[in-house]
PDB file of N, CA and C in Angstrom:
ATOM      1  N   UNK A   1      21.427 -19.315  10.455  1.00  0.00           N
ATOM      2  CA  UNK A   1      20.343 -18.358  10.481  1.00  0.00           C
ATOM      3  C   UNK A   1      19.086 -19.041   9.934  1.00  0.00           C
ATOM      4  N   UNK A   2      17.734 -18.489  10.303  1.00  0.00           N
ATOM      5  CA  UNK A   2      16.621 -19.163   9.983  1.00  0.00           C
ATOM      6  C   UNK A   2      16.397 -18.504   8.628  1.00  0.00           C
ATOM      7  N   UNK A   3      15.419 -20.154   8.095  1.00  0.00           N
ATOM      8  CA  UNK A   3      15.528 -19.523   6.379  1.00  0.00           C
ATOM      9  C   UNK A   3      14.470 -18.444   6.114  1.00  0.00           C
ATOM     10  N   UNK A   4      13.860 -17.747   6.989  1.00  0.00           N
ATOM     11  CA  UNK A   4      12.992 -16.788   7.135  1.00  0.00           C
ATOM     12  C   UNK A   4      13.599 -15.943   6.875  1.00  0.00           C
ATOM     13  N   UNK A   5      15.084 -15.308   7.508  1.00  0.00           N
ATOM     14  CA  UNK A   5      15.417 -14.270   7.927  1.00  0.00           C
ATOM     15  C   UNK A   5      16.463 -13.994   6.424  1.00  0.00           C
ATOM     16  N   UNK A   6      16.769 -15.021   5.620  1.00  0.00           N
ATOM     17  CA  UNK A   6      17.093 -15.171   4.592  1.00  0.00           C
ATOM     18  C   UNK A   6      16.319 -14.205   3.459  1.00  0.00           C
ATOM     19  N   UNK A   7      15.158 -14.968   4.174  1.00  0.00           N
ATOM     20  CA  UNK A   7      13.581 -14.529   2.846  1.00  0.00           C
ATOM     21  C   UNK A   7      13.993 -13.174   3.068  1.00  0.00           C
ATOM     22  N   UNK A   8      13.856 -12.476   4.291  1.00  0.00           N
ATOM     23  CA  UNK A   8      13.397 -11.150   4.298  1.00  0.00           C
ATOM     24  C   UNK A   8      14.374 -10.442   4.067  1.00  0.00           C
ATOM     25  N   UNK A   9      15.825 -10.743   4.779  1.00  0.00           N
ATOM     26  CA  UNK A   9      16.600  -9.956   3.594  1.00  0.00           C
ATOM     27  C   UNK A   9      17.068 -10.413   1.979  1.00  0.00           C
ATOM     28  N   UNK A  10      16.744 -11.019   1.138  1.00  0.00           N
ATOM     29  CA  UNK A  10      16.796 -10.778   0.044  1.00  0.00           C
ATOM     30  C   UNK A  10      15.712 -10.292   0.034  1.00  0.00           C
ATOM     31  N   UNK A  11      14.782  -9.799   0.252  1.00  0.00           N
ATOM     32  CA  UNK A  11      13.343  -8.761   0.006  1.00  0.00           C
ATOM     33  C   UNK A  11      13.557  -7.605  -0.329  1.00  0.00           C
ATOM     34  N   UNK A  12      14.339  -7.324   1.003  1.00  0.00           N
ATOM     35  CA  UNK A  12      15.009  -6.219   1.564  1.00  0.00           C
ATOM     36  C   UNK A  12      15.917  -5.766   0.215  1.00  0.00           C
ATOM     37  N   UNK A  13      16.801  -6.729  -0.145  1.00  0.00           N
ATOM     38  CA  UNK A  13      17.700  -6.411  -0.750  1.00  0.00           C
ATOM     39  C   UNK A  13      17.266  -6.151  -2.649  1.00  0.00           C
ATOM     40  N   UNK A  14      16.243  -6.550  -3.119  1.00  0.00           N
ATOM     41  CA  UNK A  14      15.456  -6.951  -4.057  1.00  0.00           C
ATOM     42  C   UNK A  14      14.541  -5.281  -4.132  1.00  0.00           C
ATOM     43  N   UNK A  15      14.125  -4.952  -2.972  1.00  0.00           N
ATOM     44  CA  UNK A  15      13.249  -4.041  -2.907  1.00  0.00           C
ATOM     45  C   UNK A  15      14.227  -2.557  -3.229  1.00  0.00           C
ATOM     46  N   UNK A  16      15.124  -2.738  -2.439  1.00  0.00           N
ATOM     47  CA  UNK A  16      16.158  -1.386  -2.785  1.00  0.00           C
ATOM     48  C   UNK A  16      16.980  -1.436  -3.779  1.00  0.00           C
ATOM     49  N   UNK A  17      17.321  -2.418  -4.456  1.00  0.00           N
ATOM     50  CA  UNK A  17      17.913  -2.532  -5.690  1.00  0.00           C
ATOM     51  C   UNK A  17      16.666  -2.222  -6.999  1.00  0.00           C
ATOM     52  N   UNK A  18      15.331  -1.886  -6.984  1.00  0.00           N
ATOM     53  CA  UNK A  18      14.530  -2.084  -7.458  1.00  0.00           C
ATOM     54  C   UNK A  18      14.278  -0.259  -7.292  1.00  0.00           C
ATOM     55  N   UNK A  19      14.285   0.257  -6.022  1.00  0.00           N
ATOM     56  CA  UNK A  19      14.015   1.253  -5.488  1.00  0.00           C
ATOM     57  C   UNK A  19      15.222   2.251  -6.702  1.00  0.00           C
ATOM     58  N   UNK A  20      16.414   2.064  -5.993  1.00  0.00           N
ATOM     59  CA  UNK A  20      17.598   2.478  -6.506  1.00  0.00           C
ATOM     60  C   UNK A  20      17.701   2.675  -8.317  1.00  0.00           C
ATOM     61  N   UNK A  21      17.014   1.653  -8.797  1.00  0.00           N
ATOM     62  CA  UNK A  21      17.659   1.750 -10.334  1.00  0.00           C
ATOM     63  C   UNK A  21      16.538   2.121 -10.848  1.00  0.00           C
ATOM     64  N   UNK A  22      15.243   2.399 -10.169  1.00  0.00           N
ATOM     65  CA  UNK A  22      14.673   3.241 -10.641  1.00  0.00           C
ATOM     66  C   UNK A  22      14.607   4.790 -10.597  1.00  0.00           C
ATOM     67  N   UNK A  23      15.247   4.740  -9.775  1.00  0.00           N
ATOM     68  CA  UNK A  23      15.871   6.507  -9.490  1.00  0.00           C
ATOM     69  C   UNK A  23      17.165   6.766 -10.034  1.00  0.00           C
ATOM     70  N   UNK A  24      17.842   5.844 -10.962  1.00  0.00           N
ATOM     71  CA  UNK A  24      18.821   5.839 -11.438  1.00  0.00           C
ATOM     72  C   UNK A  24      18.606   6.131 -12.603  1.00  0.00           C
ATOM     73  N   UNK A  25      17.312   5.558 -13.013  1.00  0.00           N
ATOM     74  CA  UNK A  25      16.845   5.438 -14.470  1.00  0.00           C
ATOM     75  C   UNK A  25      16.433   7.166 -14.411  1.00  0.00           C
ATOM     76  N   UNK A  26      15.567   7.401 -13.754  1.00  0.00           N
ATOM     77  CA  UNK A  26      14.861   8.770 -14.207  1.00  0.00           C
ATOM     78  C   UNK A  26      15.981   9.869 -13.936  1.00  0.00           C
ATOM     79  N   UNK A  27      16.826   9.702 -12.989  1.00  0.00           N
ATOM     80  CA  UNK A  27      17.664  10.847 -12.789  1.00  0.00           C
ATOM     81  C   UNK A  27      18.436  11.194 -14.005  1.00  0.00           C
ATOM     82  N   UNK A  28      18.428   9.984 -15.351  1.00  0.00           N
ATOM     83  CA  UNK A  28      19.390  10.492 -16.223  1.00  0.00           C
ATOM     84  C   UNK A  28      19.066  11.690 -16.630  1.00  0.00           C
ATOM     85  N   UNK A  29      17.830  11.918 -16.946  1.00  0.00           N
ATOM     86  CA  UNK A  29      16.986  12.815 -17.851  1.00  0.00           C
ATOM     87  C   UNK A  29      16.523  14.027 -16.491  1.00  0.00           C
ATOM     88  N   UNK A  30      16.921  15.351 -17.205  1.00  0.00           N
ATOM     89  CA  UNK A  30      16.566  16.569 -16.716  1.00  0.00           C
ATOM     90  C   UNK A  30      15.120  16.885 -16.892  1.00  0.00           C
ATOM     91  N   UNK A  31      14.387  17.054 -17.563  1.00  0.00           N
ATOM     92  CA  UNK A  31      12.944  16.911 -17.754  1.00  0.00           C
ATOM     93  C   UNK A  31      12.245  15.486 -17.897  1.00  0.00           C
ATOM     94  N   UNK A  32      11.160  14.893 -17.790  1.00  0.00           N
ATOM     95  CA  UNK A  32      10.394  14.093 -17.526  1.00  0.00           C
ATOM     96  C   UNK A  32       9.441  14.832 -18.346  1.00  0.00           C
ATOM     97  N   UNK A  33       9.144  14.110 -19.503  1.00  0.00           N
ATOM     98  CA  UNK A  33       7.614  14.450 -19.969  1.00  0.00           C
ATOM     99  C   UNK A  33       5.991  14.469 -19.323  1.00  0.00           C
ATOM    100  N   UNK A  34       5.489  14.864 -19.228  1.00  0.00           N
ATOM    101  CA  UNK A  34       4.015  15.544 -18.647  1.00  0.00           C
ATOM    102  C   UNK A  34       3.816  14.106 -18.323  1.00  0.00           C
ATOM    103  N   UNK A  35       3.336  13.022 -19.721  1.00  0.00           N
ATOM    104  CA  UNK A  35       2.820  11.922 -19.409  1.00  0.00           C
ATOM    105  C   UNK A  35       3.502  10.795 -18.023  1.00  0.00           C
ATOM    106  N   UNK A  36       4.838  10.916 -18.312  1.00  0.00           N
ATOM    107  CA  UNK A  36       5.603  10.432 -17.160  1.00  0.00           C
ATOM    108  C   UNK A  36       5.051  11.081 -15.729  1.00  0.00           C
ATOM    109  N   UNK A  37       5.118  12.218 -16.060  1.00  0.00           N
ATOM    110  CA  UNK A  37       4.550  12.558 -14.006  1.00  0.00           C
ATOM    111  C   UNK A  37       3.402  12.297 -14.165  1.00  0.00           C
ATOM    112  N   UNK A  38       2.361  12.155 -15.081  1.00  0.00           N
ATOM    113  CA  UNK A  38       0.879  11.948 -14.009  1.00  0.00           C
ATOM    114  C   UNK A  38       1.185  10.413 -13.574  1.00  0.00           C
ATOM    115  N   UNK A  39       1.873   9.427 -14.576  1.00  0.00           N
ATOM    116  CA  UNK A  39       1.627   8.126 -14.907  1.00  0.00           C
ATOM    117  C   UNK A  39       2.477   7.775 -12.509  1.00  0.00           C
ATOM    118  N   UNK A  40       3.608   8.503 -12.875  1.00  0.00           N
ATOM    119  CA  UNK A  40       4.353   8.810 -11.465  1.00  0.00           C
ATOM    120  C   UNK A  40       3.613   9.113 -10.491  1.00  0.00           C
ATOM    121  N   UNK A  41       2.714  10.083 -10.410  1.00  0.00           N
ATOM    122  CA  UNK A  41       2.239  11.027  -9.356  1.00  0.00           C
ATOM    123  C   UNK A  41       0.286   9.895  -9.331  1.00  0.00           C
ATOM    124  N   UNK A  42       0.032   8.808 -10.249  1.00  0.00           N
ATOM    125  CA  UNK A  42      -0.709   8.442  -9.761  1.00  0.00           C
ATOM    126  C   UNK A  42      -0.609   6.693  -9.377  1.00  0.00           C
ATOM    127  N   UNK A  43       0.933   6.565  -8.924  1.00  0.00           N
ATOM    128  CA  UNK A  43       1.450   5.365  -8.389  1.00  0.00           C
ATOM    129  C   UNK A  43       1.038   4.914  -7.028  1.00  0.00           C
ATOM    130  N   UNK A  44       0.777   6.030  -6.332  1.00  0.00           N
ATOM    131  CA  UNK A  44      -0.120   5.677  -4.858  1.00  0.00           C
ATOM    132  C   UNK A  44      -1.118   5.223  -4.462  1.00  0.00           C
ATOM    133  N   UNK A  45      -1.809   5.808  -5.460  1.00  0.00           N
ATOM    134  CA  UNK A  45      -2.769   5.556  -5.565  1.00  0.00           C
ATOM    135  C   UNK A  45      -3.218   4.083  -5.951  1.00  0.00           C
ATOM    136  N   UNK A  46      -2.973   3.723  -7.310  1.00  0.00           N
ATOM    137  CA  UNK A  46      -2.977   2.249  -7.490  1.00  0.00           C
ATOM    138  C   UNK A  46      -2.656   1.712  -6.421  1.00  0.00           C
ATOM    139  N   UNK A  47      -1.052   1.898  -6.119  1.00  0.00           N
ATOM    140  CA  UNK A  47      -0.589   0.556  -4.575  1.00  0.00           C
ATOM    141  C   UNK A  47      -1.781   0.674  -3.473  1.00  0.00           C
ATOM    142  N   UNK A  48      -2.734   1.669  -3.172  1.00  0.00           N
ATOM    143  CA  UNK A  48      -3.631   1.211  -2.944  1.00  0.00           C
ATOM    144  C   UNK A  48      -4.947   0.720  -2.700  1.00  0.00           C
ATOM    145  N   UNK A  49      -5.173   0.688  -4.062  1.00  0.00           N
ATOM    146  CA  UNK A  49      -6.392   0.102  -4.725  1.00  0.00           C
ATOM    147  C   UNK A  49      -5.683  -1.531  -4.649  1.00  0.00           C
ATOM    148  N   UNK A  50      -4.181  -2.089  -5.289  1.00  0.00           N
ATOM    149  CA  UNK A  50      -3.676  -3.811  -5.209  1.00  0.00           C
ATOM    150  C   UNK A  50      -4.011  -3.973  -3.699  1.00  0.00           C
ATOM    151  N   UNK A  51      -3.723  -3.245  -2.831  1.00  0.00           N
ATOM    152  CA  UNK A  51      -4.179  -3.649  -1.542  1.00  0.00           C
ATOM    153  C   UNK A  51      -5.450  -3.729  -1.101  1.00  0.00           C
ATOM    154  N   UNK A  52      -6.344  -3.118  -1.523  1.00  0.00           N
ATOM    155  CA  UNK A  52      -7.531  -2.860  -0.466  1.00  0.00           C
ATOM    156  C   UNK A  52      -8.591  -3.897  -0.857  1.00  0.00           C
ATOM    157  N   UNK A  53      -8.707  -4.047  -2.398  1.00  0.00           N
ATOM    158  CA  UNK A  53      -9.262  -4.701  -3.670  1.00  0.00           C
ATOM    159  C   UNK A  53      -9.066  -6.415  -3.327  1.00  0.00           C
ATOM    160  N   UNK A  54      -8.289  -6.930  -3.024  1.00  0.00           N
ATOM    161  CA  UNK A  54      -8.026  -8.652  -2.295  1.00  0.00           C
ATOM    162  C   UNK A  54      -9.451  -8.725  -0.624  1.00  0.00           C
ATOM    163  N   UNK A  55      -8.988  -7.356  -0.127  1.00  0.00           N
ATOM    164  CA  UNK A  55      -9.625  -7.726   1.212  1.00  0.00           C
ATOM    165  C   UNK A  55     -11.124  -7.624   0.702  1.00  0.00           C
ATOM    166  N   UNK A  56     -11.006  -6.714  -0.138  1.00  0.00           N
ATOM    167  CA  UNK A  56     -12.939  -6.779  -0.335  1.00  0.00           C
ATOM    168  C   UNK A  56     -13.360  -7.862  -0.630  1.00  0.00           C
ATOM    169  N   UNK A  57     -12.847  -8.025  -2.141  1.00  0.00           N
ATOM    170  CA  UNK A  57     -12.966  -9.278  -2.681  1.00  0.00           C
ATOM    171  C   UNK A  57     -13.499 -10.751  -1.840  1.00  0.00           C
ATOM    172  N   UNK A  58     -12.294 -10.867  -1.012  1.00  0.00           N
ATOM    173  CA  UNK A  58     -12.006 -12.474  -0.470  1.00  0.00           C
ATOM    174  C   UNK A  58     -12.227 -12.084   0.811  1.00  0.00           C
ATOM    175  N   UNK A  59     -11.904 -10.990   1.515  1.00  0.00           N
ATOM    176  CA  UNK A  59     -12.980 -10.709   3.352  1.00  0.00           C
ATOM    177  C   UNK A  59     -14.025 -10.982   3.511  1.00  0.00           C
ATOM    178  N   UNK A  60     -14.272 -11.060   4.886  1.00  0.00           N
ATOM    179  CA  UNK A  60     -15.541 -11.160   5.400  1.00  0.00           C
ATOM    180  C   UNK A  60     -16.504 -10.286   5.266  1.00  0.00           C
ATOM    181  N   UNK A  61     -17.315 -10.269   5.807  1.00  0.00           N
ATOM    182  CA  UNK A  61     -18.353  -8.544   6.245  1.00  0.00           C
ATOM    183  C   UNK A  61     -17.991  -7.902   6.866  1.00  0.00           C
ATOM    184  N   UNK A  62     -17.082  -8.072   7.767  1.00  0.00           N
ATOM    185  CA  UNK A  62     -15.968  -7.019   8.432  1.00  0.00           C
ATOM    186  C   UNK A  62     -14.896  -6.104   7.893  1.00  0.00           C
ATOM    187  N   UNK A  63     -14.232  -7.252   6.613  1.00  0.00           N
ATOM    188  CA  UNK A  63     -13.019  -5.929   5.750  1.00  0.00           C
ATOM    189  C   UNK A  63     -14.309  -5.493   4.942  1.00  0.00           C
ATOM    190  N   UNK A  64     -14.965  -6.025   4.886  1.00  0.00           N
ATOM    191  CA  UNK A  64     -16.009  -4.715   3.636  1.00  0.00           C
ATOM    192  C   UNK A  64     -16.305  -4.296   3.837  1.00  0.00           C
ATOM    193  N   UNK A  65     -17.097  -4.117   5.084  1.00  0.00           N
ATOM    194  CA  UNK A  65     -17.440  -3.040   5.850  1.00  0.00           C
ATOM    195  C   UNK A  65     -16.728  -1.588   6.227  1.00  0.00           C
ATOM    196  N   UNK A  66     -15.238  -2.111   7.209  1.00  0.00           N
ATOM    197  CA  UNK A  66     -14.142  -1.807   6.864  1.00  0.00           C
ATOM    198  C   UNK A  66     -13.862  -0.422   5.876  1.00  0.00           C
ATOM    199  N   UNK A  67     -13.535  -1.790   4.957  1.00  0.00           N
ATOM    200  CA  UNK A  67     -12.930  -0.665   3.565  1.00  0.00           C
ATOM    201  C   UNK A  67     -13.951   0.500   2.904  1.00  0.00           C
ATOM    202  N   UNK A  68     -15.347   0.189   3.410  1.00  0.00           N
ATOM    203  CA  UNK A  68     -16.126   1.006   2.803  1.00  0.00           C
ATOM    204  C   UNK A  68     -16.650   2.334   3.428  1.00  0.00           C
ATOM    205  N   UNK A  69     -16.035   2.015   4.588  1.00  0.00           N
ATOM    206  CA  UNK A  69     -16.305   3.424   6.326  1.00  0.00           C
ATOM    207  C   UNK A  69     -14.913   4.263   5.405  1.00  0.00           C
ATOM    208  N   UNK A  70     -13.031   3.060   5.629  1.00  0.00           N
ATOM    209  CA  UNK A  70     -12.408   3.791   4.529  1.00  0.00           C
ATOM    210  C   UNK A  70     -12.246   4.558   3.617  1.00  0.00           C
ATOM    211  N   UNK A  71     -12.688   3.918   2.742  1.00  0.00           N
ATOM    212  CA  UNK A  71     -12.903   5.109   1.342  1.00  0.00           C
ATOM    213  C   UNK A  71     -13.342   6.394   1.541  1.00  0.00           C
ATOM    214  N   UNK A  72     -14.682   5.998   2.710  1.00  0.00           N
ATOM    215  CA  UNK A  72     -15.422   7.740   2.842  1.00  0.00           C
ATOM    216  C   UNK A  72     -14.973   8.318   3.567  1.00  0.00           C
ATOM    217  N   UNK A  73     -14.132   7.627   4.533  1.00  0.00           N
ATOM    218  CA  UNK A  73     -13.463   8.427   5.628  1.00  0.00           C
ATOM    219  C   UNK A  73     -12.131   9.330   4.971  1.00  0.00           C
ATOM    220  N   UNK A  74     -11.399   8.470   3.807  1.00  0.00           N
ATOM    221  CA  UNK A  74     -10.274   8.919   3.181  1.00  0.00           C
ATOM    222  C   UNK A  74     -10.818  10.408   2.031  1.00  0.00           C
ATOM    223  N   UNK A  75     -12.085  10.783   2.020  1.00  0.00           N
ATOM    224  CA  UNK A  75     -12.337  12.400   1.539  1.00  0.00           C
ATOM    225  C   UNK A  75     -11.563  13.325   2.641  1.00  0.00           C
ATOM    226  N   UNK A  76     -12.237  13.097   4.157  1.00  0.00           N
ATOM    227  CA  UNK A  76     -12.015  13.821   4.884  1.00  0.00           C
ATOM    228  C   UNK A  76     -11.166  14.211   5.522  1.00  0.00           C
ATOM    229  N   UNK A  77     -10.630  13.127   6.192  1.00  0.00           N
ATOM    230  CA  UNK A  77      -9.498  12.363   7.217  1.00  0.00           C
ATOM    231  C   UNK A  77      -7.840  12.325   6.268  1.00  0.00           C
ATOM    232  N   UNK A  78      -6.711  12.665   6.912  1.00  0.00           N
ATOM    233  CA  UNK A  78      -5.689  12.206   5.936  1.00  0.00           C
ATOM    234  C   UNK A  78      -5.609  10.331   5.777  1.00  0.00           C
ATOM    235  N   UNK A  79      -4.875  10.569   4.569  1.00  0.00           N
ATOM    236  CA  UNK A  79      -4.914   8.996   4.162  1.00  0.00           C
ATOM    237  C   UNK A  79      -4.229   7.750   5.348  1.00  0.00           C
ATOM    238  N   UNK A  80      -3.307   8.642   5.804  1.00  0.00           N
ATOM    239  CA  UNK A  80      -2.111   7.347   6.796  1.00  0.00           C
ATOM    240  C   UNK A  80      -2.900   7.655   7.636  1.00  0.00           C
ATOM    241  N   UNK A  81      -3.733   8.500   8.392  1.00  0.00           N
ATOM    242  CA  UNK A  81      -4.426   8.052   9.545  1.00  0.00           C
ATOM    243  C   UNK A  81      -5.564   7.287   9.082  1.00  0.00           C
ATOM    244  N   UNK A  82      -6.228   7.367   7.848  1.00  0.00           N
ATOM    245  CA  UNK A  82      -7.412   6.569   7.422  1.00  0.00           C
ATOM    246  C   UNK A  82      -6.812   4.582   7.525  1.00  0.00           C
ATOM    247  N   UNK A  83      -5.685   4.816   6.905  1.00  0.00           N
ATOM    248  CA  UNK A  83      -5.004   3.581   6.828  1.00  0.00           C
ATOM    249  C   UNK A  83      -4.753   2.802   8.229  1.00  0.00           C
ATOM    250  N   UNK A  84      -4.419   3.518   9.461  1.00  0.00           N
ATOM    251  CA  UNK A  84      -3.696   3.047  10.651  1.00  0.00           C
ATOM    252  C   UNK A  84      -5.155   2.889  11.425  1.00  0.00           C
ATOM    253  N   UNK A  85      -6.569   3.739  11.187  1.00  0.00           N
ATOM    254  CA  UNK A  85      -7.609   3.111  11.978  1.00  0.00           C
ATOM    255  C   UNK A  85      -8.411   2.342  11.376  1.00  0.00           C
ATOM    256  N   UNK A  86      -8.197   1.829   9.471  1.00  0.00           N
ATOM    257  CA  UNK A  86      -8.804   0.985   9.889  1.00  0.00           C
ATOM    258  C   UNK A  86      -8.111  -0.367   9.805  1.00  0.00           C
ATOM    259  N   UNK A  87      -6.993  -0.518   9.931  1.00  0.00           N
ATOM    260  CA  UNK A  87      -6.191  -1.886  10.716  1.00  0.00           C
ATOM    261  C   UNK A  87      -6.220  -2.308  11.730  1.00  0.00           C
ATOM    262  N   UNK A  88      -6.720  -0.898  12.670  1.00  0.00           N
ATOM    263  CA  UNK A  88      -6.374  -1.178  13.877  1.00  0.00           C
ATOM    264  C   UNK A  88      -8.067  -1.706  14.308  1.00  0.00           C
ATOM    265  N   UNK A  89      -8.920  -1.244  13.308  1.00  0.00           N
ATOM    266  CA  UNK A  89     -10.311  -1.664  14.023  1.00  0.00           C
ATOM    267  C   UNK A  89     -10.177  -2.745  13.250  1.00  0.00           C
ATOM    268  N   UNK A  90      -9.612  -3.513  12.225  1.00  0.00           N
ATOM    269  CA  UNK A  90     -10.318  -4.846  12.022  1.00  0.00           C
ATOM    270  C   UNK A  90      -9.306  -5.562  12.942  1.00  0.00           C
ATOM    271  N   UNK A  91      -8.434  -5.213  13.125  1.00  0.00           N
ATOM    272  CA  UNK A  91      -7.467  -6.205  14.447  1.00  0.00           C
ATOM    273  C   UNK A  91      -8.338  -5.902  15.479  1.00  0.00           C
ATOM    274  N   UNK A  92      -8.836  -5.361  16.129  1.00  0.00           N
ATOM    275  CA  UNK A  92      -9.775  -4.771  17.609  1.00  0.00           C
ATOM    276  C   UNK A  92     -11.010  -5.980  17.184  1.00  0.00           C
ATOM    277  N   UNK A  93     -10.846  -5.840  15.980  1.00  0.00           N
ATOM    278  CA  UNK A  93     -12.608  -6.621  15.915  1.00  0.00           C
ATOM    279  C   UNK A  93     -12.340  -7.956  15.662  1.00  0.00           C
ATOM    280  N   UNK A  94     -11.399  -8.032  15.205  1.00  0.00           N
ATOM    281  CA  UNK A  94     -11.171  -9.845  15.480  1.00  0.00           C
ATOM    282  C   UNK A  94     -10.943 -10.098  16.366  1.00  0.00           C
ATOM    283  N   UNK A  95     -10.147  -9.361  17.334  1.00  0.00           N
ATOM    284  CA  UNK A  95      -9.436 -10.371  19.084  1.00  0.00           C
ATOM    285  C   UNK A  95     -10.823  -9.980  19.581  1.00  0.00           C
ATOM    286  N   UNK A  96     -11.846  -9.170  19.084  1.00  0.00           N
ATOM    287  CA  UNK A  96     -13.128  -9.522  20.084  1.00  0.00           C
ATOM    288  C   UNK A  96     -14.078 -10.452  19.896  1.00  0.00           C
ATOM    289  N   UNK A  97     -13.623 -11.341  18.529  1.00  0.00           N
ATOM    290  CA  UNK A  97     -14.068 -12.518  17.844  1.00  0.00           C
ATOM    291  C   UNK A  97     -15.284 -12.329  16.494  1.00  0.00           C
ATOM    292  N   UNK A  98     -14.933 -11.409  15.779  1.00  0.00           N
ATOM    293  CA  UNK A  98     -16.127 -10.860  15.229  1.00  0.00           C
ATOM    294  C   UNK A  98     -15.264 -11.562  13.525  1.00  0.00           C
TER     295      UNK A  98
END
C-alpha cells in the first residue's frame, strides 16, 4: 500500500480515538458546569478563526478579499453555505488565473 494511504488512515484512526475519549471523558459526569459549556459551545467557532486566520495572513488579495465578503456574508447567509461559496469562488478564481 502507498505510504500516503498509511498517513491517512492513522489520521483517521488518531482523529476518532481523540473524538471517542473525549466523549468518554465528559459522559462520566451527569452535569457539566456552566463554564465547561460556553468553553464547549464556543469550539466552532475558534476551529474557524485556526482556519481562516493562515489564509489572510499568508494569501494573496484574493483569500483576503475572499475572507472579508465571508465574514459579512456569514451575519446573513448560514455558515456551511458561507463556507462552500467561498471555496468554491477562490477555486473558480484561480483556474481563471487570478
Amino acid at each position: 500500500m502507498n505510504e500516503m494511504w498509511w498517513v491517512v488512515i492513522l489520521g483517521a484512526l488518531l482523529t476518532y480515538a481523540t473524538r471517542i475519549g473525549g466523549y468518554l471523558a465528559i459522559a462520566r459526569f451527569r452535569t457539566l458546569h456552566p463554564r465547561v459549556e460556553q468553553a464547549l459551545e464556543a469550539v466552532p467557532a475558534a476551529v474557524l478563526v485556526t482556519i481562516a486566520v493562515p489564509g489572510f495572513v499568508d494569501g494573496t488579495w484574493l483569500e483576503r478579499a475572499v475572507l472579508a465578503v465571508a465574514g459579512l456574508a456569514a451575519f446573513r447567509f448560514p455558515h456551511i453555505l458561507v463556507i462552500f461559496g467561498a471555496t468554491a469562488l477562490v477555486a473558480l478564481m484561480r483556474a481563471k488565473g487570478f
